[in-house]
C-alpha atoms as a PDB file:
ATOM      1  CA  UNK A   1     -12.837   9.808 -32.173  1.00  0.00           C
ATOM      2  CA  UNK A   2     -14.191  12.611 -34.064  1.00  0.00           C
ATOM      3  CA  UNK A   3     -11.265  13.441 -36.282  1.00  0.00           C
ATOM      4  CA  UNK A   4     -12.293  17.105 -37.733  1.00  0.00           C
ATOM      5  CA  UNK A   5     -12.493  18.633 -33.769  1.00  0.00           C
ATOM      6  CA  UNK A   6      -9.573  16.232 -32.969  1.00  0.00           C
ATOM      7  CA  UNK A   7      -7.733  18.023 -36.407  1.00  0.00           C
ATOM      8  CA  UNK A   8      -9.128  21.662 -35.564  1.00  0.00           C
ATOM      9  CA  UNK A   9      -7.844  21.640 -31.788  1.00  0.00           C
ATOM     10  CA  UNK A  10      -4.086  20.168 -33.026  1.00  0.00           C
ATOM     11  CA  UNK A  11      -3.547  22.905 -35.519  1.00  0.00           C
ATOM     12  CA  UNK A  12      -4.703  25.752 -33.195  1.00  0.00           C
ATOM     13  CA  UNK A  13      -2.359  24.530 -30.638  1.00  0.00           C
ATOM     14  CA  UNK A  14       0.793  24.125 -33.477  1.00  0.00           C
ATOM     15  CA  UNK A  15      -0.088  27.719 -35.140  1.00  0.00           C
ATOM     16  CA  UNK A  16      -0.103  28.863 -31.579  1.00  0.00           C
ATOM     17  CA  UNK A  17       3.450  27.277 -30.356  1.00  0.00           C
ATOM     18  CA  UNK A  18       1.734  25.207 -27.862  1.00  0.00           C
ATOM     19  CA  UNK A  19       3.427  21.702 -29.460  1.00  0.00           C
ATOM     20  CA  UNK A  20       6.574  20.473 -29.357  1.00  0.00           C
ATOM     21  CA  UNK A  21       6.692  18.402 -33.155  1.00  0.00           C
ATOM     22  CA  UNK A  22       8.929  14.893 -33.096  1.00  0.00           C
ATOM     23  CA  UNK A  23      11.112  12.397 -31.244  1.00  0.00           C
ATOM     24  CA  UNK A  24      14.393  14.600 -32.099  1.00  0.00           C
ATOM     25  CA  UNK A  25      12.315  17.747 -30.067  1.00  0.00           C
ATOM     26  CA  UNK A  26      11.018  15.725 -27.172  1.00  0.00           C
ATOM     27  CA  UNK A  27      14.128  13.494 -26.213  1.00  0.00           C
ATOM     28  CA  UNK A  28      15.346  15.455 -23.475  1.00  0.00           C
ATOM     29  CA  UNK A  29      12.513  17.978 -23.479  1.00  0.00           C
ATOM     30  CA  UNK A  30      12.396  19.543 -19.812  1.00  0.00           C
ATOM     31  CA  UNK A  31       9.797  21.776 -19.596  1.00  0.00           C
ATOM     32  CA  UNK A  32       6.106  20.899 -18.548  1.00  0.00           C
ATOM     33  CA  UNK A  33       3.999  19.067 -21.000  1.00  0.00           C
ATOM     34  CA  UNK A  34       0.477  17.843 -20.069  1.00  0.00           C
ATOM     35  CA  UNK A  35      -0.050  15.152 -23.360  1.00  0.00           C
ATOM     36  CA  UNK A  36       1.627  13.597 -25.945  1.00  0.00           C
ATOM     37  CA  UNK A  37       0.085  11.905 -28.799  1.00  0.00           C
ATOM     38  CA  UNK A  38       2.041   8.854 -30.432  1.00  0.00           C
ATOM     39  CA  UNK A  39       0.825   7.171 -33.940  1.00  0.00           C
ATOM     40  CA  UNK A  40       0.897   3.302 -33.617  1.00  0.00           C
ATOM     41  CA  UNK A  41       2.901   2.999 -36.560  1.00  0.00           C
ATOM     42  CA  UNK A  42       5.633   5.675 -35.321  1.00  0.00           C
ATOM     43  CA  UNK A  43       9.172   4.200 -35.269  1.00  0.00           C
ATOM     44  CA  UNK A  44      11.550   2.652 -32.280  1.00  0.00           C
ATOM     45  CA  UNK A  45      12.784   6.153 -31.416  1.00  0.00           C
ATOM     46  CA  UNK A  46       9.325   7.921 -31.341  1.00  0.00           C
ATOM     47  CA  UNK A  47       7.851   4.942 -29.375  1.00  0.00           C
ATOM     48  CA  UNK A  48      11.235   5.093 -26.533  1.00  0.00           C
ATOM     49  CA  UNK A  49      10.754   8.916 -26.732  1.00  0.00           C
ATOM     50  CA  UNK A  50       7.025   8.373 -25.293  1.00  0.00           C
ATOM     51  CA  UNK A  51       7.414   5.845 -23.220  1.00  0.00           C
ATOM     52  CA  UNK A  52      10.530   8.050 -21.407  1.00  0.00           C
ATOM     53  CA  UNK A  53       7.481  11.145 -21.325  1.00  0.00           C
ATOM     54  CA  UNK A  54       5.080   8.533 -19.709  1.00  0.00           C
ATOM     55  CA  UNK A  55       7.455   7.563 -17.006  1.00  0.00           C
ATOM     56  CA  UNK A  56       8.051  11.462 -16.321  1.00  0.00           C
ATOM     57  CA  UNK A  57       3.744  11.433 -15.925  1.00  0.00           C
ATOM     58  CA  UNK A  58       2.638  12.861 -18.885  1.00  0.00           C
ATOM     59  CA  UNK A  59      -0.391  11.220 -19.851  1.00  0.00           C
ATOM     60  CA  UNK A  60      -0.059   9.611 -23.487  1.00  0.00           C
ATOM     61  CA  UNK A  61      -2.253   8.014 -26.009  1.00  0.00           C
ATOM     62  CA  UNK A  62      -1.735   6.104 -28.903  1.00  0.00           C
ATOM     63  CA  UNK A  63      -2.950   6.714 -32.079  1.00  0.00           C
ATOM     64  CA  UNK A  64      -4.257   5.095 -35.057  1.00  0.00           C
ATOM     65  CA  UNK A  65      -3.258   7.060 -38.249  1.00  0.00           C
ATOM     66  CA  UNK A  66      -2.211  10.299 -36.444  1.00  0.00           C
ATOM     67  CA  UNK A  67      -0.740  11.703 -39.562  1.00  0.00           C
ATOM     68  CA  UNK A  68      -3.936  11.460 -40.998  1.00  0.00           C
ATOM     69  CA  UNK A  69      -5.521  13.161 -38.284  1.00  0.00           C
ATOM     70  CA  UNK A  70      -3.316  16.533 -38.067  1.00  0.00           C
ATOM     71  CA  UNK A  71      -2.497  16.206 -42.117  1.00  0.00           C
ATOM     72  CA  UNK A  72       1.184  16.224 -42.022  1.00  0.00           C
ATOM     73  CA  UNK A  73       3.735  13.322 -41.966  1.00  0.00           C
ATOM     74  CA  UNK A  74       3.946  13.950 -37.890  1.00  0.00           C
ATOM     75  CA  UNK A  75       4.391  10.802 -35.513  1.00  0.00           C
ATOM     76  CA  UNK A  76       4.845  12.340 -32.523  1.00  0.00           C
ATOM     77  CA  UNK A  77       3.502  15.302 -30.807  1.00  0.00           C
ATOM     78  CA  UNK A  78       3.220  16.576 -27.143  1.00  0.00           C
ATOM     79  CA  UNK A  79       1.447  19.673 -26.030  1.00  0.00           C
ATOM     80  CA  UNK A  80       2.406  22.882 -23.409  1.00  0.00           C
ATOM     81  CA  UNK A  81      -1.142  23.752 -23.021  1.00  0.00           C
ATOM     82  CA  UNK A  82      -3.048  22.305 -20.293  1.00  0.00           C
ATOM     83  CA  UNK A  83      -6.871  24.186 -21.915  1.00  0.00           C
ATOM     84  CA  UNK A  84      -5.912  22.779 -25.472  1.00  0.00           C
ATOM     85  CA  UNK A  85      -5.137  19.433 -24.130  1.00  0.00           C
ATOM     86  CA  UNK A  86      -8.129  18.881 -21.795  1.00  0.00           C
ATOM     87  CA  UNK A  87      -9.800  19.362 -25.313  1.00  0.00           C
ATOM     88  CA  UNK A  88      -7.993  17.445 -27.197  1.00  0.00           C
ATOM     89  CA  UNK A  89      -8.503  14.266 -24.902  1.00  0.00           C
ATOM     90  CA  UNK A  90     -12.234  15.057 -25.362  1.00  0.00           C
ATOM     91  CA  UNK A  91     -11.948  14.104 -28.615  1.00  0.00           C
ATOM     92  CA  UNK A  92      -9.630  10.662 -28.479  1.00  0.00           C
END
């Protein structure tokens, strides 16, 4: 994983709008997403939140330390930008 492209392409897509930010956002979120990104040490809620996103097809990855990655206390994001997120999974 090479975290500074991994870091670069997350915080063009949030400055940009293109991510929907936390478990309170996403539950119930209907519009298209094409990846959601999930720390490993993310709570009940942000782990039923994905696994409801997963079932709906959106492909999903668990992460190791994802707050580290995009630099803010974040353990949950998803993404409404199918270019940004064929990037991003370059990098996972």
């Amino acid at each position: 994983m090479q975290i500074d492209k991994l870091s670069s392409y997350i915080g063009i897509a949030m400055q940009g709008g293109n991510a929907v930010i936390g478990s309170d956002n996403l539950d119930g979120y209907t519009k298209k997403l094409y990846l959601v990104l999930v720390d490993k040490a993310a709570g009940k809620t942000s782990k039923k939140v994905f696994a409801k996103l997963q079932e709906r097809g959106i492909e999903g990855y668990e992460i190791d330390g994802l707050d580290e990655v995009i630099g803010k206390n974040i353990k949950i994001i998803a993404f409404k930008n199918k270019g940004l997120s064929e990037e991003i999974k370059k990098y996972l």
